[in-house]
Every structure is written in C-alpha cells, then in structure tokens.
C-alpha atoms as a PDB file:
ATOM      1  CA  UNK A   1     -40.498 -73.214 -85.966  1.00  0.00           C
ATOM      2  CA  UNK A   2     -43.891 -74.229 -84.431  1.00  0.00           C
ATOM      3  CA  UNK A   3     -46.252 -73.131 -86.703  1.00  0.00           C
ATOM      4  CA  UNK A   4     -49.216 -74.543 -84.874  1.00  0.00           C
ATOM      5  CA  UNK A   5     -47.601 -72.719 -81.651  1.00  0.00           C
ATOM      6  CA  UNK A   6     -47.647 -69.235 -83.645  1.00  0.00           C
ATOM      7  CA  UNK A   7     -50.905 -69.254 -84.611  1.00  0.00           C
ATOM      8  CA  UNK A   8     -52.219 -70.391 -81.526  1.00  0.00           C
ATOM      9  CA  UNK A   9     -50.103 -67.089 -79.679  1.00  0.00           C
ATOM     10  CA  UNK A  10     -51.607 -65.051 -82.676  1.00  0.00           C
ATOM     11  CA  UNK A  11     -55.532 -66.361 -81.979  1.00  0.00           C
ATOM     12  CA  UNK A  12     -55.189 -65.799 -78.581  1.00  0.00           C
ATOM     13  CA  UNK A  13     -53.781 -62.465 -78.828  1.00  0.00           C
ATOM     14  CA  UNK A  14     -54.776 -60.838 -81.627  1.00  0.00           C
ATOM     15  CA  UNK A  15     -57.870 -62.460 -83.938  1.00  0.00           C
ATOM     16  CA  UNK A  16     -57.949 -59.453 -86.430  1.00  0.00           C
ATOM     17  CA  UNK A  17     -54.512 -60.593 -87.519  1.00  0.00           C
ATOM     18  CA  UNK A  18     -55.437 -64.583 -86.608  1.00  0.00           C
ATOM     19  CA  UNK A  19     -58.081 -64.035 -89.532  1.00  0.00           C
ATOM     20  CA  UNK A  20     -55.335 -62.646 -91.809  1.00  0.00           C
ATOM     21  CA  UNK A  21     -53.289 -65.372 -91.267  1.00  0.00           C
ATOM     22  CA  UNK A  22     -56.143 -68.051 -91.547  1.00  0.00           C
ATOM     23  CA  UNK A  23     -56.875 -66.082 -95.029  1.00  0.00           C
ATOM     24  CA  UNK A  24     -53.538 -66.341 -96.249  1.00  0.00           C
ATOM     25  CA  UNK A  25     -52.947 -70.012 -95.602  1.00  0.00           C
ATOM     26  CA  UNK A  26     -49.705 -70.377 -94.010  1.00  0.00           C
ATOM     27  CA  UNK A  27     -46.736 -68.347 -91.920  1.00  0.00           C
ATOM     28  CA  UNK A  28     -43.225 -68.767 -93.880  1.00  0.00           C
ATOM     29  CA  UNK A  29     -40.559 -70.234 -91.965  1.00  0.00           C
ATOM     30  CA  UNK A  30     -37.498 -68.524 -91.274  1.00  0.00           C
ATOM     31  CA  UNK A  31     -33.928 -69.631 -92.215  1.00  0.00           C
ATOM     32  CA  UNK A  32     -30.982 -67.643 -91.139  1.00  0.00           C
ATOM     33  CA  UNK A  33     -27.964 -67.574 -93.363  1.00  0.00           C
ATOM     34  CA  UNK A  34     -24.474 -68.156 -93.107  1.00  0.00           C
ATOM     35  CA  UNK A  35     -21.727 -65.912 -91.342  1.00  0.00           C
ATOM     36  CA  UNK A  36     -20.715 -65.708 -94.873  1.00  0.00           C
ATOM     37  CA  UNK A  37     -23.800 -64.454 -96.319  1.00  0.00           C
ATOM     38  CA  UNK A  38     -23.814 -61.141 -94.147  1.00  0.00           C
ATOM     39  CA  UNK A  39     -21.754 -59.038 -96.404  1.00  0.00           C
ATOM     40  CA  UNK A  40     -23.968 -59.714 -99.123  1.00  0.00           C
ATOM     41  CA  UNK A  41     -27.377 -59.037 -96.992  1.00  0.00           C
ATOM     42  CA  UNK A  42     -26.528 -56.148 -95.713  1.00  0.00           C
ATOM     43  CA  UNK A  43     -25.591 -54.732 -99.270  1.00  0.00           C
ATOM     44  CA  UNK A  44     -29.355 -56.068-100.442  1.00  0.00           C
ATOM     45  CA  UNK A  45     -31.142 -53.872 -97.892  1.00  0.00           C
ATOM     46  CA  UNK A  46     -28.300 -51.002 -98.294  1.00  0.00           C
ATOM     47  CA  UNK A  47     -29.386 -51.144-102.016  1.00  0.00           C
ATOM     48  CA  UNK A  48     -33.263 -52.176-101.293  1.00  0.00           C
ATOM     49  CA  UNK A  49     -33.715 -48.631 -99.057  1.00  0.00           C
ATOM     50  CA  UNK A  50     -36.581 -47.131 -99.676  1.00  0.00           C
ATOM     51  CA  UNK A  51     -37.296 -49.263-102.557  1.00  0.00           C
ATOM     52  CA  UNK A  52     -40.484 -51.514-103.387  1.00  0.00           C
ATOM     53  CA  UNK A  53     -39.447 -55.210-103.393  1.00  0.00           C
ATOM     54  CA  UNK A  54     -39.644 -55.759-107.476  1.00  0.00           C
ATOM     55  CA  UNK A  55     -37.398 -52.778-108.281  1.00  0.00           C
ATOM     56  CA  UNK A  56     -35.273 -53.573-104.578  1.00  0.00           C
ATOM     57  CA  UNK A  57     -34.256 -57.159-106.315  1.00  0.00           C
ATOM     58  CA  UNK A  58     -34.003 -56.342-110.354  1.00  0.00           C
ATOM     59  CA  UNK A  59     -30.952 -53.450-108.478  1.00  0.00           C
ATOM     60  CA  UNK A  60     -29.574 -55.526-106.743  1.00  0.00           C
ATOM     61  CA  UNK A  61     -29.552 -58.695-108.994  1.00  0.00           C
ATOM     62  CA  UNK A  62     -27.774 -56.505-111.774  1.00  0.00           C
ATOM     63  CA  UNK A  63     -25.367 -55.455-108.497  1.00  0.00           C
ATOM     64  CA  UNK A  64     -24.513 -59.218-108.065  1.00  0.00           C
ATOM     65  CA  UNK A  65     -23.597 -59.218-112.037  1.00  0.00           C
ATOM     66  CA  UNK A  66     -20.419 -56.928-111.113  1.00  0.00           C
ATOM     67  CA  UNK A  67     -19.045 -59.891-109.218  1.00  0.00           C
ATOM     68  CA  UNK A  68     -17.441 -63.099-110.537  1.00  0.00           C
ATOM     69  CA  UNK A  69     -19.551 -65.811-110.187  1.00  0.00           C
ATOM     70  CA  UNK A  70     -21.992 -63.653-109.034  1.00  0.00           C
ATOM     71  CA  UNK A  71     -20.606 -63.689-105.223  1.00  0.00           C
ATOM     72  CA  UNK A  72     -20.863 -60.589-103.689  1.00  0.00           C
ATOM     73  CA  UNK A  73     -17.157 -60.226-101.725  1.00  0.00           C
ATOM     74  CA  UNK A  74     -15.713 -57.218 -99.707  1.00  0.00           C
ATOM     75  CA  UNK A  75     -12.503 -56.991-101.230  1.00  0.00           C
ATOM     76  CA  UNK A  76     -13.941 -56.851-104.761  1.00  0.00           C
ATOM     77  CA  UNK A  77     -16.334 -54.051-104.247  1.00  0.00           C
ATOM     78  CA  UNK A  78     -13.770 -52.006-103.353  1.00  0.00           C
ATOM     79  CA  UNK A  79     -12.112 -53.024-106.898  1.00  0.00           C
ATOM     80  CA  UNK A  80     -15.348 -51.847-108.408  1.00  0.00           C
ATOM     81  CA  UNK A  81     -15.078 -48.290-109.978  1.00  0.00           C
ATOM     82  CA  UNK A  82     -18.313 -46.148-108.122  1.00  0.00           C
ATOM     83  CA  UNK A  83     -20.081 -45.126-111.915  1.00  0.00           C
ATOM     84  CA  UNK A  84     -19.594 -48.734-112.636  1.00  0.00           C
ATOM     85  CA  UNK A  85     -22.156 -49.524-109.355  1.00  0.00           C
ATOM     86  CA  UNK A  86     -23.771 -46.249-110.104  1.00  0.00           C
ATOM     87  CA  UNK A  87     -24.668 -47.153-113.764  1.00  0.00           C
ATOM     88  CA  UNK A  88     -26.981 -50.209-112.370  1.00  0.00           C
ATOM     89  CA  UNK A  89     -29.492 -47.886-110.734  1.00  0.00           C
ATOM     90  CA  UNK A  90     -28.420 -47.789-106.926  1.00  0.00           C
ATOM     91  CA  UNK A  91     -28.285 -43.761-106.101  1.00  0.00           C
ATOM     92  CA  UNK A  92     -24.638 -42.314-105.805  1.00  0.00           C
ATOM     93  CA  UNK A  93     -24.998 -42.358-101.593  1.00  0.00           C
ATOM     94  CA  UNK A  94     -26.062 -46.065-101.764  1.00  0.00           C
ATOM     95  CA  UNK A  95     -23.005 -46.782-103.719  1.00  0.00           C
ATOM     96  CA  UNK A  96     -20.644 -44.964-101.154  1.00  0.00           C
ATOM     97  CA  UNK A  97     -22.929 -46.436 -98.255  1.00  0.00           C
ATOM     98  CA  UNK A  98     -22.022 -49.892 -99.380  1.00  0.00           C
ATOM     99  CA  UNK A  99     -18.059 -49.002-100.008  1.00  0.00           C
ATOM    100  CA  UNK A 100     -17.975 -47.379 -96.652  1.00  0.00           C
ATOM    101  CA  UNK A 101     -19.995 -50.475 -95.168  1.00  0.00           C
ATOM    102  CA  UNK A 102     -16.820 -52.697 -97.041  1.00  0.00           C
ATOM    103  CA  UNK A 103     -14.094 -50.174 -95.794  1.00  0.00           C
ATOM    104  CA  UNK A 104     -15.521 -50.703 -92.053  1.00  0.00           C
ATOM    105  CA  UNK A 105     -15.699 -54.815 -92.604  1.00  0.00           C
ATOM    106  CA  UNK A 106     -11.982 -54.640 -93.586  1.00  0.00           C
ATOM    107  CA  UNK A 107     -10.856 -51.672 -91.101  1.00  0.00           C
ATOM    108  CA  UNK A 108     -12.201 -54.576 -88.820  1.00  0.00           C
ATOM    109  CA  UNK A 109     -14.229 -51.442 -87.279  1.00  0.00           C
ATOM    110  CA  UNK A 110     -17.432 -53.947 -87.978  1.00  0.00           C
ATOM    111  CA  UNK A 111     -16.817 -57.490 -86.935  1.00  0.00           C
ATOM    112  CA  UNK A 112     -19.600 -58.935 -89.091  1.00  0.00           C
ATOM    113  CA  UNK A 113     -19.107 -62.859 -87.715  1.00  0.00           C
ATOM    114  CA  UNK A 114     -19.922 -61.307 -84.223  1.00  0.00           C
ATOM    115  CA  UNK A 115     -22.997 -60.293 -85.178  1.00  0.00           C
ATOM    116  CA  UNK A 116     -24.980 -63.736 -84.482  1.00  0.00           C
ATOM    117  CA  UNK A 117     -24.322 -63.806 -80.605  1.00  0.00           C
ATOM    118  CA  UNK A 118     -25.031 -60.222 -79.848  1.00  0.00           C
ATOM    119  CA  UNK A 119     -28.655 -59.713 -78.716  1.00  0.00           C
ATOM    120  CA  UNK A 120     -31.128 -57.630 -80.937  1.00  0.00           C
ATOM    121  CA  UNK A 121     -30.047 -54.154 -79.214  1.00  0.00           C
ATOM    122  CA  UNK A 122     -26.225 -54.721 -79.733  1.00  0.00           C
ATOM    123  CA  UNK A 123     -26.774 -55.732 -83.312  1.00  0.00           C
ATOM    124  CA  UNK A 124     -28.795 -52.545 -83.718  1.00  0.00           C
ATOM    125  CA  UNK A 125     -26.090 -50.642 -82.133  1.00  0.00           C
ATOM    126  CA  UNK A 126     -23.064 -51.863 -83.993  1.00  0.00           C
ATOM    127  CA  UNK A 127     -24.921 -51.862 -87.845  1.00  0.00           C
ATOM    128  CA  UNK A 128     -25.635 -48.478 -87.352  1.00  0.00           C
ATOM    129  CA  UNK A 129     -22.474 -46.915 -86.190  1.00  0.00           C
ATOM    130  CA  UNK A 130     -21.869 -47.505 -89.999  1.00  0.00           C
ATOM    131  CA  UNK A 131     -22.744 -44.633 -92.496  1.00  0.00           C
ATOM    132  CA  UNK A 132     -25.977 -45.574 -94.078  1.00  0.00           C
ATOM    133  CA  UNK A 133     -27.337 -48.026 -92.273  1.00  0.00           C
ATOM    134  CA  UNK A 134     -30.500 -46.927 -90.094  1.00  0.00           C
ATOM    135  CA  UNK A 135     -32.176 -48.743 -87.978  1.00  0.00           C
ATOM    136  CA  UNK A 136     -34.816 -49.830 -90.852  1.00  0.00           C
ATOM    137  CA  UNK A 137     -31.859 -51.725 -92.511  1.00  0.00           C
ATOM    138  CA  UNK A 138     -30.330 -53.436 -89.775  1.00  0.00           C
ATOM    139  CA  UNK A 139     -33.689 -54.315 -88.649  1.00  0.00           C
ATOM    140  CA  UNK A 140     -34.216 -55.616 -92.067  1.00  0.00           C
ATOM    141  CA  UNK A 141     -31.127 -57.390 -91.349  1.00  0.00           C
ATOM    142  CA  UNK A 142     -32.170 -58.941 -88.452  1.00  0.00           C
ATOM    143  CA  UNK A 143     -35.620 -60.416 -89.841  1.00  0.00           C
ATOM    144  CA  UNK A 144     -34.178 -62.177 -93.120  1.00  0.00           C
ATOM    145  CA  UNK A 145     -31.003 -62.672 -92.508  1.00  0.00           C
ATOM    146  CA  UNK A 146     -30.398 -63.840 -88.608  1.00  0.00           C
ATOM    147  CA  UNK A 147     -33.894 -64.805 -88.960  1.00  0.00           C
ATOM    148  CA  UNK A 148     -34.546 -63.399 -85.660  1.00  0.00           C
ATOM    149  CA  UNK A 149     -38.152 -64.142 -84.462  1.00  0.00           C
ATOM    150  CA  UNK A 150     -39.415 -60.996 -82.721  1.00  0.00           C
ATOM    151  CA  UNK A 151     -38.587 -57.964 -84.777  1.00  0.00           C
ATOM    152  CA  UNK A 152     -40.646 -54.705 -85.889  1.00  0.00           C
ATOM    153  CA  UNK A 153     -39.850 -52.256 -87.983  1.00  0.00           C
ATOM    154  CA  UNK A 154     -41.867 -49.405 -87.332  1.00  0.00           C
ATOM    155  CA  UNK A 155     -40.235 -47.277 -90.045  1.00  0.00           C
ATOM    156  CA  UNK A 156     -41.268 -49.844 -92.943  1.00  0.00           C
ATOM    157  CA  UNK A 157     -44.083 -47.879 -94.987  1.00  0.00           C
ATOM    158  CA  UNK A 158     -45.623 -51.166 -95.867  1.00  0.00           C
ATOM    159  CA  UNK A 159     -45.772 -52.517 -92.455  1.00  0.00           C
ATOM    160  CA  UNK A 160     -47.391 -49.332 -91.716  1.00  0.00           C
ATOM    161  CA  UNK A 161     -49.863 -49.092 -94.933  1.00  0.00           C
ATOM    162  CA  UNK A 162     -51.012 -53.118 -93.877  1.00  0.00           C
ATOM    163  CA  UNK A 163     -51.762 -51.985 -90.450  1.00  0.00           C
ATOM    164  CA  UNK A 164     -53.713 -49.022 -90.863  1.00  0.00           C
ATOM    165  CA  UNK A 165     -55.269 -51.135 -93.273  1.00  0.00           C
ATOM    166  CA  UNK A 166     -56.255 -53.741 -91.191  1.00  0.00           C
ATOM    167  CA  UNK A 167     -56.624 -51.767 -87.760  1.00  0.00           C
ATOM    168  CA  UNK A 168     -57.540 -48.529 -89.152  1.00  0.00           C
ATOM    169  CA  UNK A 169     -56.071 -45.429 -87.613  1.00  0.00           C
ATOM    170  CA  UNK A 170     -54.965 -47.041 -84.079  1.00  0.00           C
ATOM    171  CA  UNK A 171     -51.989 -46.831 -82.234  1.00  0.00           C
ATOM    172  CA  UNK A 172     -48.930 -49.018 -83.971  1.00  0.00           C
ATOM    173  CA  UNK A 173     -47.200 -49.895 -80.809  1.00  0.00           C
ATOM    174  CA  UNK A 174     -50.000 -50.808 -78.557  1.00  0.00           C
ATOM    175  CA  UNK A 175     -50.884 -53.205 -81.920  1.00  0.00           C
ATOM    176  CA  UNK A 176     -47.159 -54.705 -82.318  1.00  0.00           C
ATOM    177  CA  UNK A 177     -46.113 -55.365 -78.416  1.00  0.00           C
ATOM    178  CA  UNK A 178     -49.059 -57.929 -78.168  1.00  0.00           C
ATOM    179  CA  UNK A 179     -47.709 -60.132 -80.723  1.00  0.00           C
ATOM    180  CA  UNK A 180     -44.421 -60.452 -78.988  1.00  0.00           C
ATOM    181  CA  UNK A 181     -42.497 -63.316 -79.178  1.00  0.00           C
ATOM    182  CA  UNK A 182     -43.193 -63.590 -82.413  1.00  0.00           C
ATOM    183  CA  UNK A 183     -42.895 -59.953 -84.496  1.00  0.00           C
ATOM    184  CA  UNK A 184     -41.467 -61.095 -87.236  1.00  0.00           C
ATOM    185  CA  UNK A 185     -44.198 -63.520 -88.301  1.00  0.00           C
ATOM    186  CA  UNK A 186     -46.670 -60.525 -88.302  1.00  0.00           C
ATOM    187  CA  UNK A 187     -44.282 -58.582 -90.033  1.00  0.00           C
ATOM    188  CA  UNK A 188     -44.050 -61.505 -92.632  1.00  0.00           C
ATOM    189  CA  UNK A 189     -47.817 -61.922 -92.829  1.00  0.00           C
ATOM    190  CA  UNK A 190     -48.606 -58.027 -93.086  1.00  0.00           C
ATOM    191  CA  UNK A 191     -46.403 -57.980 -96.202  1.00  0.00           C
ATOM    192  CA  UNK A 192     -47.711 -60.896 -97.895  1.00  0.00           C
ATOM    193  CA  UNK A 193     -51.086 -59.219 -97.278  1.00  0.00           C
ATOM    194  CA  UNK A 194     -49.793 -56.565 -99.506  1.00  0.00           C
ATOM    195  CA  UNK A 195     -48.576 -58.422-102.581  1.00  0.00           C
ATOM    196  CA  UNK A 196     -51.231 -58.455-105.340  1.00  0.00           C
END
C-alpha cells in the first residue's frame, strides 16, 4: 500500500473527502488473512449483520468462547447445540445462517480456498448462493478479509449516514465511482469519521 499514492488519487479526485482524510491523520493499511481464516470471517459478519461494531464484536467474541482454544472450526460448529449459540445473543436465523454456511463448506457446495483468485463479481456470486449471506456480508468479506482495495457497500447504514454527512443529500454513486481504485480506503475513512 502507497499511502502517499492514495491520497494523492483522493486530492485529485475528491477534496471534500481529501480534507477528511487530512483531518483524520492517516488511511489504515489493509492485510488480508489466511485461507484459513475465512470460515471464521465470514461467521464475524454473519453474526455482525445489522449490528453496530461494539455490540458486532462483544457477540461474536463470546461466539469464539464455544470453541476450544478459541478457534472457530467448521466441523465443531456443527457439534454445537443451536440454544447453546443462541444463548450468546446472535438471533435464532444467524445461528442457522452460520450452520447452513458450515453445512455448505463441508457439502463442498462452497469451496472457501477458491475464493482468493475469483474476481470481486464471482466472489459476490458464490457467498451469496449461501442462505444468509447478502451482498452487504460478502462485501464485508471482501474489504477485511481479502483486503480487496476497491469495494463499496452501498447497503452499509454507516457508510451511508458519513456520506450524507459529509456531501449532504447528493447522489451516492456518482460520489463512490470517482474514488475508484481505491473504495475501500474511503469506506475505511468514512467509518473512522464516525467513531466518537
């Protein structure tokens, strides 16, 4: 990552979020994970849905507590009773969203070590042929954990409440399609705009 090169792009294209930037101080880097870390993502934004961040990671810390050593694995989920899950605060559909997203792994109906040579699209395609995951989630997926650098969720409500708060009532897509190759770094800086 060329920070210097992203906020140069940003500048150029956009100087209402150049000044955001410049105000917050710096643009995180991204790291993808692991092959092996995909199971467990996915299960963090399956749980995090429609969540705020603090509550999102207290769930699904206490969800990694089910699991020895704290290693979220596909065959033990599927040893976990459903009230067990339930008890920790995800809803009852989360908890059969994240068994049916285990069943599919296994079923080898979703290759998850595929995933990181499939383009944006195809990733998109083949989360979501899985019962609850939308495209918010596997977008989601795509930003923290492939660490892919030009991604927008349009569906995030906080993406949306940082825009209209910056831009006022405008037009999301014309906003987002100027900042391309680098969505994801808005993305990141809109939300850090929004923590207190």
């Amino acid at each position: 990552m060329d920070s210097n090169k992203i906020k140069k792009h940003f500048q150029k294209v956009d100087p209402i979020l150049y000044k955001l930037i410049q105000k917050i101080g710096s643009i995180e880097p991204i790291k993808p994970r692991a092959p092996n870390a995909y199971f467990q993502s996915i299960c963090r934004e399956i749980i995090g849905q429609q969540l705020n961040g603090k509550v999102a990671r207290i769930i699904f810390d206490r969800f990694t507590k089910l699991f020895p050593n704290k290693k979220v694995t596909l065959n033990y989920v599927l040893k976990i009773p459903d009230a067990k899950i339930r008890k920790i605060g995800p809803s009852w559909s989360k908890v059969s969203f994240v068994k049916d997203l285990a069943k599919n792994v296994v079923g080898g109906t979703l290759n998850l070590k595929k995933l990181k040579g499939l383009s944006d699209e195809q990733i998109m395609a083949e989360l979501t042929k899985v019962k609850g995951i939308g495209p918010w989630t596997a977008q989601m997926f795509l930003i923290f954990t492939l660490g892919r650098e030009d991604v927008f969720s349009k569906g995030d409500l906080g993406l949306r409440k940082a825009i209209t708060t910056l831009y006022g009532q405008k037009e999301i897509e014309s906003i987002t399609q100027k900042w391309s190759p680098y969505k994801t770094y808005a993305c990141r800086v809109l939300w850090k705009s929004l923590e207190p």
